[in-house]
C-alpha atoms as a PDB file:
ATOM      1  CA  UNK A   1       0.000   0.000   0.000  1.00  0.00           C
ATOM      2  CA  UNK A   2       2.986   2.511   1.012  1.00  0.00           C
ATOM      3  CA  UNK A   3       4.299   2.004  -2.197  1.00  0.00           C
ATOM      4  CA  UNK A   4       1.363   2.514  -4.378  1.00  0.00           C
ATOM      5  CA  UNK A   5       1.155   5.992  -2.330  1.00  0.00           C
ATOM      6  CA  UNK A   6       4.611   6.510  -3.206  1.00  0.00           C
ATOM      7  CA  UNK A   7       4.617   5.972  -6.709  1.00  0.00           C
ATOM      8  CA  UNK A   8       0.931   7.913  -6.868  1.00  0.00           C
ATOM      9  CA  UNK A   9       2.525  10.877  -5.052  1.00  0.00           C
ATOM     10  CA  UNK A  10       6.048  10.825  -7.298  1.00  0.00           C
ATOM     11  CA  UNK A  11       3.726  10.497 -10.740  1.00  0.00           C
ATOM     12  CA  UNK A  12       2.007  14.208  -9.540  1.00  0.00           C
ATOM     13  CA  UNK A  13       5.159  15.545  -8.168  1.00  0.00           C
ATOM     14  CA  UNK A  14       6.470  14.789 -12.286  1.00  0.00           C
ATOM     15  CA  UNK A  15       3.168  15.931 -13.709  1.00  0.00           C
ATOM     16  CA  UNK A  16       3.179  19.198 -11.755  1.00  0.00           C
ATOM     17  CA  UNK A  17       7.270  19.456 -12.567  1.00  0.00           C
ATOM     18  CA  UNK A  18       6.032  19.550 -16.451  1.00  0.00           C
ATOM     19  CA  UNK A  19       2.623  21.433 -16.036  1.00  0.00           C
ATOM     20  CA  UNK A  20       5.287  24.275 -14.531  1.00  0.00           C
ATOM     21  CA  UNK A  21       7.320  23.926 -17.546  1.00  0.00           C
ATOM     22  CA  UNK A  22       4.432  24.391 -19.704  1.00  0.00           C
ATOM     23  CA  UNK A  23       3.013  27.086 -17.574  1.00  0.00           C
ATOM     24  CA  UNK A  24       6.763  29.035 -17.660  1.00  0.00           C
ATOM     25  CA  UNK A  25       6.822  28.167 -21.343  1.00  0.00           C
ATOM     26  CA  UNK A  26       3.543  29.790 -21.936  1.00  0.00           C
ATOM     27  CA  UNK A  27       3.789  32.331 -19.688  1.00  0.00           C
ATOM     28  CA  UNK A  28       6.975  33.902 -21.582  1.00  0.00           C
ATOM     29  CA  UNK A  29       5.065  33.974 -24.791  1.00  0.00           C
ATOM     30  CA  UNK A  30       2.840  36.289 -22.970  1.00  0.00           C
ATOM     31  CA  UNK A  31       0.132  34.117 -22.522  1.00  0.00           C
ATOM     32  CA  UNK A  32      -2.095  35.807 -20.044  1.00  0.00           C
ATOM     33  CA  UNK A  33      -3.917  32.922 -18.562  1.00  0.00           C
ATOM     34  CA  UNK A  34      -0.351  31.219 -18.511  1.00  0.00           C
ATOM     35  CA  UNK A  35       0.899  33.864 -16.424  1.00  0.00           C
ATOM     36  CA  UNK A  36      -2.068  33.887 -14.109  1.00  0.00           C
ATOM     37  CA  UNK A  37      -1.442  30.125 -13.381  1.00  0.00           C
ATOM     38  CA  UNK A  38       1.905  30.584 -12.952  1.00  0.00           C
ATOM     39  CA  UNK A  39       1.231  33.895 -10.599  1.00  0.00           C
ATOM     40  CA  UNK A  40      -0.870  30.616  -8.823  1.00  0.00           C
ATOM     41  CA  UNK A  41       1.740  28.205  -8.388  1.00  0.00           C
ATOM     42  CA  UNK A  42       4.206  30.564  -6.326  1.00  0.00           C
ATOM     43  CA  UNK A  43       1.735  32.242  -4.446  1.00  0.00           C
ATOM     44  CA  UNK A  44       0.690  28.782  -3.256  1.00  0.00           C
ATOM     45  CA  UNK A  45       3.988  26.860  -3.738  1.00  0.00           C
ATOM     46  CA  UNK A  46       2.324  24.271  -6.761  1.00  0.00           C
ATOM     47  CA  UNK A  47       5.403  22.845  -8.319  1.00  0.00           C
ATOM     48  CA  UNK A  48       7.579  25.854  -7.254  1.00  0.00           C
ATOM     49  CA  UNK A  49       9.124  27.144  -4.185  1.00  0.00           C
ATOM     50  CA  UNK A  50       6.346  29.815  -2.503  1.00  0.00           C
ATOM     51  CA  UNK A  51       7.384  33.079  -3.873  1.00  0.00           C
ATOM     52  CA  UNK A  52       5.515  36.298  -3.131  1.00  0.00           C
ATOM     53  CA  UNK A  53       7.982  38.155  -5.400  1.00  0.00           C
ATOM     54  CA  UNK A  54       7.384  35.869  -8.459  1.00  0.00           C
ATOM     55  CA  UNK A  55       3.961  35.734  -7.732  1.00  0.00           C
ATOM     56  CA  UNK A  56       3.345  39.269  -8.010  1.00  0.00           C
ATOM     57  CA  UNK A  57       5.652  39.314 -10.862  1.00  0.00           C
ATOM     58  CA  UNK A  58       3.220  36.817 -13.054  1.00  0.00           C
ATOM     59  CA  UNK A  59      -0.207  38.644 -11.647  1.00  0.00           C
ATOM     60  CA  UNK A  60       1.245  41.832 -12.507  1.00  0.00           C
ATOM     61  CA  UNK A  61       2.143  40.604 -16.294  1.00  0.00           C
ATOM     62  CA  UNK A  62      -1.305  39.116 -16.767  1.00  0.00           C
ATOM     63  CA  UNK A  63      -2.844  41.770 -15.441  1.00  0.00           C
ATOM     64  CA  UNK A  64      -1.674  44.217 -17.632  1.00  0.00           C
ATOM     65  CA  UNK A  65      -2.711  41.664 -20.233  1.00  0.00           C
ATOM     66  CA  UNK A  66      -5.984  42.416 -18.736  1.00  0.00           C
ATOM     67  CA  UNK A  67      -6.535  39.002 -17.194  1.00  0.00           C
ATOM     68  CA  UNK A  68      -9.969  40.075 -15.033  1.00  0.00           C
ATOM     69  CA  UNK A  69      -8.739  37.938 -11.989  1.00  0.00           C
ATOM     70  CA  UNK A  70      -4.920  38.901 -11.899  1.00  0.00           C
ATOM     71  CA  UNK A  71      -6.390  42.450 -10.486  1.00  0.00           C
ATOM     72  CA  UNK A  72      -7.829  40.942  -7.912  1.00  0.00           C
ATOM     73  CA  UNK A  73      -4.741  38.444  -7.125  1.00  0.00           C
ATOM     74  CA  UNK A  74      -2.417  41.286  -7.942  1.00  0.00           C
ATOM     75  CA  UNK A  75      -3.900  43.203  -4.799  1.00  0.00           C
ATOM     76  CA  UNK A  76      -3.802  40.281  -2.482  1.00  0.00           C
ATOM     77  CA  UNK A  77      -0.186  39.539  -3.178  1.00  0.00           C
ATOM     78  CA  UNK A  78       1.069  43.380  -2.425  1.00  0.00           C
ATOM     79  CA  UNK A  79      -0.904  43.626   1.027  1.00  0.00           C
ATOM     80  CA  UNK A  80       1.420  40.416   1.924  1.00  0.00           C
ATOM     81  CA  UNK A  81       4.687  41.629   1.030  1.00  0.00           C
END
């Protein structure tokens, strides 16, 4: 059983390692929603180190790609750093 949790848990941690990529990938083509995700991941540390910084970054970049929730996101970062 341990080991079927293992291997369950080390397939995400792989899928999340390439949705990141794709996300990054994405993201630098100025892909708004892209950026939003991405924004995502480091505010809530998906597949990345938690990083306020790089979060705000990414919301800031899709929000001036007017991405309607990156304003919102974009807010909630600042007050936190």
């Amino acid at each position: 059983m341990k080991i079927g949790i293992m291997a369950d848990t080390h397939d995400n941690m792989v899928n999340m390692e390439k949705a990141i990529d794709w996300l990054n990938n994405a993201a630098h083509l100025w892909d708004k929603d892209a950026q939003y995700w991405l924004g995502m991941a480091y505010l809530k540390g998906y597949g990345v180190g938690k990083d306020l910084i790089q979060a705000y970054k990414w919301f800031n970049l899709a929000a001036s790609s007017a991405h309607e929730d990156a304003h919102m996101m974009l807010a909630a970062v600042a007050v936190q750093i």
